[in-house]
PDB file of N, CA and C in Angstrom:
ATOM      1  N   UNK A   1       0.748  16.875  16.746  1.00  0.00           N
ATOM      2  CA  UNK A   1       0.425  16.885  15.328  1.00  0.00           C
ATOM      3  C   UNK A   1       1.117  15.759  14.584  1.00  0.00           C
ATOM      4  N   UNK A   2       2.441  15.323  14.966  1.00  0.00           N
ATOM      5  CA  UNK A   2       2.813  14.702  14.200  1.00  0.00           C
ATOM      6  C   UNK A   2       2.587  13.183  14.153  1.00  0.00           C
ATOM      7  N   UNK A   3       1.704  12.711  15.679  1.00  0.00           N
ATOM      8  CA  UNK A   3       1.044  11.591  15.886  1.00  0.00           C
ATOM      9  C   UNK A   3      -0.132  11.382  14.903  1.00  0.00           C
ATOM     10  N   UNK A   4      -1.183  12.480  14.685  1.00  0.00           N
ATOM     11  CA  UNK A   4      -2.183  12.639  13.972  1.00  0.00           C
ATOM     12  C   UNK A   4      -1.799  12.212  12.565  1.00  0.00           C
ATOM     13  N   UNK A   5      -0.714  12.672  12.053  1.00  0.00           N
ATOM     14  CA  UNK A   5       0.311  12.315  10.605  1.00  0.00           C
ATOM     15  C   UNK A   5       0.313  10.782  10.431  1.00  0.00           C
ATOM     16  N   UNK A   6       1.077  10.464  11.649  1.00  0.00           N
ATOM     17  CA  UNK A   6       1.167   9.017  11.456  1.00  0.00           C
ATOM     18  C   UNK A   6       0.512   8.577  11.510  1.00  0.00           C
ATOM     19  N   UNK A   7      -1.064   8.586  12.100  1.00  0.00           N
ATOM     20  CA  UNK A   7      -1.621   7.866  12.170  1.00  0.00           C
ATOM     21  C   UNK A   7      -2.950   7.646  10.832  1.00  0.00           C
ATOM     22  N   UNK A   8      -2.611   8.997  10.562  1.00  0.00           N
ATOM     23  CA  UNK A   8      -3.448   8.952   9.124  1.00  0.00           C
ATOM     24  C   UNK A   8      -2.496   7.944   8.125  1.00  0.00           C
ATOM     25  N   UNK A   9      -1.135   8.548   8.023  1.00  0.00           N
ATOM     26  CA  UNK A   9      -0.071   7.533   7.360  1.00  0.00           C
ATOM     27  C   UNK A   9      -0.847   5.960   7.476  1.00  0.00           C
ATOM     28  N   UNK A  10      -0.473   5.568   8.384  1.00  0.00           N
ATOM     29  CA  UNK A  10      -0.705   4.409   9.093  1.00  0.00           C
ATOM     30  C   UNK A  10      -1.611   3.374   8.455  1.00  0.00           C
ATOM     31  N   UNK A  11      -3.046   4.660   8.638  1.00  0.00           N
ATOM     32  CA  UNK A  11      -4.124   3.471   7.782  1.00  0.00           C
ATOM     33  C   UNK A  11      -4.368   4.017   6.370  1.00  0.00           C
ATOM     34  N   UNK A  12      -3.763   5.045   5.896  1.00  0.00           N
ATOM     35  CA  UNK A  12      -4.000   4.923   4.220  1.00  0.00           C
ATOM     36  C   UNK A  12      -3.136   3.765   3.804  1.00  0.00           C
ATOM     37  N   UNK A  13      -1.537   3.535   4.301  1.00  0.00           N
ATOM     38  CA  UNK A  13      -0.855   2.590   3.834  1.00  0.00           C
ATOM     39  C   UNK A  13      -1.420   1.030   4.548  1.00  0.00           C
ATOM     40  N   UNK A  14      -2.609   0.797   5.650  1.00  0.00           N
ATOM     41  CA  UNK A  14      -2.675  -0.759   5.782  1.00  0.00           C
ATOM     42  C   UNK A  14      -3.821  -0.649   4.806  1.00  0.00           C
ATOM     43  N   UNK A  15      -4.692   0.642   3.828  1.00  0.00           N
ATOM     44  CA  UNK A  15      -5.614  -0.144   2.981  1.00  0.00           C
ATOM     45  C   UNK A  15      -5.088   0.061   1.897  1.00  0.00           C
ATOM     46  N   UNK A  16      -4.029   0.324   1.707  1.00  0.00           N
ATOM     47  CA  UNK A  16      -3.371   0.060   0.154  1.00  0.00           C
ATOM     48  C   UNK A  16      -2.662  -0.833   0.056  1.00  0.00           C
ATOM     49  N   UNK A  17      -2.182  -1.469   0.587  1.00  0.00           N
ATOM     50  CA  UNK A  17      -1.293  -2.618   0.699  1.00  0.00           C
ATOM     51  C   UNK A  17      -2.160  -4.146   0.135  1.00  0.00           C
ATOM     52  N   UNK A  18      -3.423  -3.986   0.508  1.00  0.00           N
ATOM     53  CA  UNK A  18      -4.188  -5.161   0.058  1.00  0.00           C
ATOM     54  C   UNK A  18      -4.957  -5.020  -1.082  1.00  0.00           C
ATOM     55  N   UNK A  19      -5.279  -3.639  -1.256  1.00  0.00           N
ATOM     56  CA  UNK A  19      -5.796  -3.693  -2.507  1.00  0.00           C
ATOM     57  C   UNK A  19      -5.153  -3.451  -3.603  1.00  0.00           C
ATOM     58  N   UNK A  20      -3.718  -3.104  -3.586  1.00  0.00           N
ATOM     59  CA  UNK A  20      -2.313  -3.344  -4.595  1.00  0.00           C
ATOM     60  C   UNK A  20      -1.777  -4.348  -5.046  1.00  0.00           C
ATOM     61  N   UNK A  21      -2.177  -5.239  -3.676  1.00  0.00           N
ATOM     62  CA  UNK A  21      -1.999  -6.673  -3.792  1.00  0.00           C
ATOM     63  C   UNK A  21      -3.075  -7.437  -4.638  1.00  0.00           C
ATOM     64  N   UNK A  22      -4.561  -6.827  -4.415  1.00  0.00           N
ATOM     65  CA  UNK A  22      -5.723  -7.601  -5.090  1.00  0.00           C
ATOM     66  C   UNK A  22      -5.456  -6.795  -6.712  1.00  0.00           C
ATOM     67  N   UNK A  23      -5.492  -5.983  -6.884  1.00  0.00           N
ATOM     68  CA  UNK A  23      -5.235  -5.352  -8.420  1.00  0.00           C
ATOM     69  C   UNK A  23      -4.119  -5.549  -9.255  1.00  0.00           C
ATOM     70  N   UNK A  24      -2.737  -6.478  -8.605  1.00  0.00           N
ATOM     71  CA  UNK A  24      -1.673  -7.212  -8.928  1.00  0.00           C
ATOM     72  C   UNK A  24      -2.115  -7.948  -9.218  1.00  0.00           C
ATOM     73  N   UNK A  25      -2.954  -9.101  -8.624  1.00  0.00           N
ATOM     74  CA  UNK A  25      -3.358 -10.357  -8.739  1.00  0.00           C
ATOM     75  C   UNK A  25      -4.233 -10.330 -10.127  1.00  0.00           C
ATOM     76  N   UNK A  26      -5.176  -9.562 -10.272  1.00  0.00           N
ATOM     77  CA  UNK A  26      -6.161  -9.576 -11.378  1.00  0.00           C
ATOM     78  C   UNK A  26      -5.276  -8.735 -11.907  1.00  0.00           C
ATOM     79  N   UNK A  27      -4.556  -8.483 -12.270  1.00  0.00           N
ATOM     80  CA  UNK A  27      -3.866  -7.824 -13.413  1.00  0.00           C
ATOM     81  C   UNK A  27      -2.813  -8.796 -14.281  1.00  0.00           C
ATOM     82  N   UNK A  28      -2.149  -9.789 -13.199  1.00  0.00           N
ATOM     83  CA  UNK A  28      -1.636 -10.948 -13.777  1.00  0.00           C
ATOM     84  C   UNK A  28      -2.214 -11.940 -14.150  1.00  0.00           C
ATOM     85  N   UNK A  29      -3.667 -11.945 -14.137  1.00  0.00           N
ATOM     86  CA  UNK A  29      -4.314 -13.418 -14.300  1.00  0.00           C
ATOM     87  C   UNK A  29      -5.128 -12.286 -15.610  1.00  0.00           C
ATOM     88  N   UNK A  30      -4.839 -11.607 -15.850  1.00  0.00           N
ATOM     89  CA  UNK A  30      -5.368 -10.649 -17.286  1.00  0.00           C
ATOM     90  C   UNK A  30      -6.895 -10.764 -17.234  1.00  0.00           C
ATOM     91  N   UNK A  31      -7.061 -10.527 -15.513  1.00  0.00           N
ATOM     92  CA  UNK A  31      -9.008 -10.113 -15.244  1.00  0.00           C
ATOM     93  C   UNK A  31      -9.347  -9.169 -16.100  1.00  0.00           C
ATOM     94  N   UNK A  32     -10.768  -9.289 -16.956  1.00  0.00           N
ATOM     95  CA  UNK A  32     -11.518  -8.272 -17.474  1.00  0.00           C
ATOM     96  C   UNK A  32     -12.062  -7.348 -16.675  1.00  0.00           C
ATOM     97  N   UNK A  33     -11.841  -7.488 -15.102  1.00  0.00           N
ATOM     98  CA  UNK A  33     -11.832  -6.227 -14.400  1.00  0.00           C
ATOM     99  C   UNK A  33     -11.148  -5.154 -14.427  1.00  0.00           C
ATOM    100  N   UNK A  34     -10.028  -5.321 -15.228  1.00  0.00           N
ATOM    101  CA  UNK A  34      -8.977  -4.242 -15.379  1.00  0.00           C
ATOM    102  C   UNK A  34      -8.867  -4.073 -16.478  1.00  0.00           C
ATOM    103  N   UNK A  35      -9.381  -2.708 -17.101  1.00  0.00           N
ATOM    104  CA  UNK A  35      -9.424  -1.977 -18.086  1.00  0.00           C
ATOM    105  C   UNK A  35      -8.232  -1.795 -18.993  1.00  0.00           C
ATOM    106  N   UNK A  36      -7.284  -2.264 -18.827  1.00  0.00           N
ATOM    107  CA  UNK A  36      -6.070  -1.671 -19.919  1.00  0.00           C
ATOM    108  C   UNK A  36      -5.869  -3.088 -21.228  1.00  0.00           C
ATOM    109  N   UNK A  37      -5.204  -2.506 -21.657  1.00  0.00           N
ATOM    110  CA  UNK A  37      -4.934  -3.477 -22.641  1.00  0.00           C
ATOM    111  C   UNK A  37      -4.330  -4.881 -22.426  1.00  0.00           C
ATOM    112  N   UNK A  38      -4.772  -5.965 -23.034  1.00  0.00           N
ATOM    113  CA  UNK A  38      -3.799  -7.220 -22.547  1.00  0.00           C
ATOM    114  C   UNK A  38      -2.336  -7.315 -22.462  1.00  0.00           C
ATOM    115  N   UNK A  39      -1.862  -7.198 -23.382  1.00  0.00           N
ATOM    116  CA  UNK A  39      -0.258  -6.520 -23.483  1.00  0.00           C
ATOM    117  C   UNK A  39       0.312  -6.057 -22.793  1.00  0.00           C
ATOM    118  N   UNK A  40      -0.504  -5.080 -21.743  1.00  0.00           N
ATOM    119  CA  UNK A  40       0.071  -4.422 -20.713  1.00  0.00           C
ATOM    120  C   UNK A  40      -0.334  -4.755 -18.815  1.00  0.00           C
ATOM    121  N   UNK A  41      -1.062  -5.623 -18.735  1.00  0.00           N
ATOM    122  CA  UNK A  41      -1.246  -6.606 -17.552  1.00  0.00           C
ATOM    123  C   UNK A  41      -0.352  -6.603 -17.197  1.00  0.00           C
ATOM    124  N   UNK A  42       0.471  -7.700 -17.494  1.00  0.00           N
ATOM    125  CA  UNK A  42       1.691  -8.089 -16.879  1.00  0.00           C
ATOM    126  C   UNK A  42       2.539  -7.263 -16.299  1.00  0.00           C
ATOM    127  N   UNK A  43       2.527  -6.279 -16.634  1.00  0.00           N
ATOM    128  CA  UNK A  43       3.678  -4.895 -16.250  1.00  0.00           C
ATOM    129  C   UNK A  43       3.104  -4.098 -15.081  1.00  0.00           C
ATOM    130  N   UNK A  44       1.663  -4.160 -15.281  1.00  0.00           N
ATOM    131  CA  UNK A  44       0.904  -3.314 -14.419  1.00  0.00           C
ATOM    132  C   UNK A  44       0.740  -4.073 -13.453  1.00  0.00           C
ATOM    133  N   UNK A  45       0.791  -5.769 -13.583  1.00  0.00           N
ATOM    134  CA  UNK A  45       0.618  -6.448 -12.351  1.00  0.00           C
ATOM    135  C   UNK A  45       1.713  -6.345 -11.463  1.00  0.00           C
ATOM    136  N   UNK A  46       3.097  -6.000 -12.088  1.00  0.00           N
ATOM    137  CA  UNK A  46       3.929  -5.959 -11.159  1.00  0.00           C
ATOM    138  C   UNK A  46       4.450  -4.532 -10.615  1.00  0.00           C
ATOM    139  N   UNK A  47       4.160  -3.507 -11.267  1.00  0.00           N
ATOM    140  CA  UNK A  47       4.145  -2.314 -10.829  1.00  0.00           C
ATOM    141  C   UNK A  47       3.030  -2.164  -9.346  1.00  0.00           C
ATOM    142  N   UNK A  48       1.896  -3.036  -9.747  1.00  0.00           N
ATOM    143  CA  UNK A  48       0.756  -2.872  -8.601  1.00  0.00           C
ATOM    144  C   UNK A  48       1.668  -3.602  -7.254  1.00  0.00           C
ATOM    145  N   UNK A  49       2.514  -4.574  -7.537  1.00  0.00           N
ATOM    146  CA  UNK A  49       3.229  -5.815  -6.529  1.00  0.00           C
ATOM    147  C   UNK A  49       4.375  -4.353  -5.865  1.00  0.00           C
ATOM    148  N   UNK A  50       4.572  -3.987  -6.517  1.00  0.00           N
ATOM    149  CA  UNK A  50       6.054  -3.020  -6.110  1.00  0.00           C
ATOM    150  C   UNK A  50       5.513  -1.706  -5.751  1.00  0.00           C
ATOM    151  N   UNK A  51       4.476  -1.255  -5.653  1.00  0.00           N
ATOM    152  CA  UNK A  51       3.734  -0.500  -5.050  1.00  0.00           C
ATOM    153  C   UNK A  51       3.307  -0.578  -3.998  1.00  0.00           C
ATOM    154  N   UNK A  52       2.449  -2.131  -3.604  1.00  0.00           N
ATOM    155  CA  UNK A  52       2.830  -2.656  -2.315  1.00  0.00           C
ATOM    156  C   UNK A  52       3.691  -2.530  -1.303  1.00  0.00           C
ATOM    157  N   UNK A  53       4.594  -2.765  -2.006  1.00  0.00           N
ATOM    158  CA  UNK A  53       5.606  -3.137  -1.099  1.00  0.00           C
ATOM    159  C   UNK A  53       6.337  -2.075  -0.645  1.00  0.00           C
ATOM    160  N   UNK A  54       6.245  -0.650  -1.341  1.00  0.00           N
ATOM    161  CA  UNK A  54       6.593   0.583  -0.964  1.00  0.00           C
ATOM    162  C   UNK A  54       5.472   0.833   0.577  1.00  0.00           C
ATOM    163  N   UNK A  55       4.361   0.807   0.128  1.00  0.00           N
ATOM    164  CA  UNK A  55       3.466   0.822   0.784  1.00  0.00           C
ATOM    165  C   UNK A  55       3.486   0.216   1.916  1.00  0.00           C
ATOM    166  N   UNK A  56       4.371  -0.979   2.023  1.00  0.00           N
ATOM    167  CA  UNK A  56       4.286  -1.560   3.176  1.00  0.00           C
ATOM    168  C   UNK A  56       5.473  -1.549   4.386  1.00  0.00           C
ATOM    169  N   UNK A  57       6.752  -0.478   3.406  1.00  0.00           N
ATOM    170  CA  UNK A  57       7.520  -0.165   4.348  1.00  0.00           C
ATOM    171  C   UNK A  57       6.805   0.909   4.562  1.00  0.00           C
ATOM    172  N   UNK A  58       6.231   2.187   4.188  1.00  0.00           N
ATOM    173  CA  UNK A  58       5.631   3.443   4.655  1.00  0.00           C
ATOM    174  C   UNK A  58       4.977   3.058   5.924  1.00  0.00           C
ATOM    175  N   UNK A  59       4.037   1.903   6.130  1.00  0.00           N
ATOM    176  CA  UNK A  59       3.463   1.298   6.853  1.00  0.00           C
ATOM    177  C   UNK A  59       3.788   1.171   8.253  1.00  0.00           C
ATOM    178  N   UNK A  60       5.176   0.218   7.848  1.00  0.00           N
ATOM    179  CA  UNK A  60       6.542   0.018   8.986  1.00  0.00           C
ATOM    180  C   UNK A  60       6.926   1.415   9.957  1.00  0.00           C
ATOM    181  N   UNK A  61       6.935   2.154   8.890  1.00  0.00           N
ATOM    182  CA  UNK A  61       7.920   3.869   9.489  1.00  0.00           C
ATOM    183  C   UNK A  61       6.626   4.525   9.999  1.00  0.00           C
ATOM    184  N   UNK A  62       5.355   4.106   9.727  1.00  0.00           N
ATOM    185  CA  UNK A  62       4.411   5.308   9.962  1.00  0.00           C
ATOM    186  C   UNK A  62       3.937   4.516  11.823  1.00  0.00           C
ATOM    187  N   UNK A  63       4.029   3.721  11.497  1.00  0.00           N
ATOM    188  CA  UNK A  63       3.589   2.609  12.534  1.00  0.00           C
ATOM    189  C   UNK A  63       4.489   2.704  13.530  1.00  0.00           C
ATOM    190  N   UNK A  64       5.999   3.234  13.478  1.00  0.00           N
ATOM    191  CA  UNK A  64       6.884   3.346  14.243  1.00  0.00           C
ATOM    192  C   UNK A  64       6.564   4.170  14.992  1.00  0.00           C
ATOM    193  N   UNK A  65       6.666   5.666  14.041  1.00  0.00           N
ATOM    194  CA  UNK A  65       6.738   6.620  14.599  1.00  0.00           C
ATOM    195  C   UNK A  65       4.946   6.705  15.401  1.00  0.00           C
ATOM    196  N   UNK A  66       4.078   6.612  15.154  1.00  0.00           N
ATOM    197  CA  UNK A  66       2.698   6.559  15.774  1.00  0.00           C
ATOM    198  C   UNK A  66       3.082   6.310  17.385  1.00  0.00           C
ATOM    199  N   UNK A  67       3.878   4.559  17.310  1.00  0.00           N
ATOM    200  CA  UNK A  67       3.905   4.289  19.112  1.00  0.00           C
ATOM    201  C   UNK A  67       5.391   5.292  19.252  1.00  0.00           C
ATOM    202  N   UNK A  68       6.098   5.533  18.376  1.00  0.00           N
ATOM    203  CA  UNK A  68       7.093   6.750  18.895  1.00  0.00           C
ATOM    204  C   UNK A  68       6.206   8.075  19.983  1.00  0.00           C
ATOM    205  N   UNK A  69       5.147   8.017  18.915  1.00  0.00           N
ATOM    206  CA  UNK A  69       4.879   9.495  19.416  1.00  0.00           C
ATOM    207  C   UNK A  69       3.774   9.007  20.745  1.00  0.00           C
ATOM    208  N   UNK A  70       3.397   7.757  20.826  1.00  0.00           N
ATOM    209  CA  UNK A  70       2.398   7.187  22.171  1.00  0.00           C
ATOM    210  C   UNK A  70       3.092   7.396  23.492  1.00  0.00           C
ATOM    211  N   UNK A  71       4.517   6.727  23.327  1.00  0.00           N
ATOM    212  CA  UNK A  71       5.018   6.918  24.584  1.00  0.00           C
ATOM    213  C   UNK A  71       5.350   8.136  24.951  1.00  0.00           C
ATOM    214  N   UNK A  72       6.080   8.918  23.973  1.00  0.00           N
ATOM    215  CA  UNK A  72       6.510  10.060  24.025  1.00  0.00           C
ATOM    216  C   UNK A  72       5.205  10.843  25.281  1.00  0.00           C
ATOM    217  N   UNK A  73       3.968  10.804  24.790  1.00  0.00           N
ATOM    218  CA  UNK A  73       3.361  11.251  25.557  1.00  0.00           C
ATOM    219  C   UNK A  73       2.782  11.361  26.686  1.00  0.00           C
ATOM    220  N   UNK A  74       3.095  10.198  26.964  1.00  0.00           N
ATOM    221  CA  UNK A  74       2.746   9.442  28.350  1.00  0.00           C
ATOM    222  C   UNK A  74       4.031   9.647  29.670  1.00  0.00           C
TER     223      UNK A  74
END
């Protein structure tokens, strides 16, 4: 079970990582794709950057434990 965990872990955090990264990006360049106010871009672009990057150690640990639990089984 706890392989199944990680491995769901695994790929929710490799498709959030790029699209945190793409909604950072248009949030700092104050894209009219993103609905909030201008004023508040900038903040949200970097909240989206530091979200990432949470995201991308979860990534690290989920990814660990996944081949943790590969060999384990073998």
């Amino acid at each position: 079970m706890a392989g199944g965990c990680a491995i769901f872990c695994t790929i929710m955090s490799g498709v959030a990582v790029p699209l945190l990264l793409f909604f950072g990006l248009l949030c700092l360049n104050e894209s009219p794709m993103i609905e909030i106010p201008v004023h508040m871009k900038p903040d949200a672009g970097k909240g989206c950057f530091a979200a990432a990057f949470l995201y991308a150690g979860t990534f690290l640990y989920a990814y660990s434990k996944m081949q943790a639990a590969a060999e384990k089984a073998k």
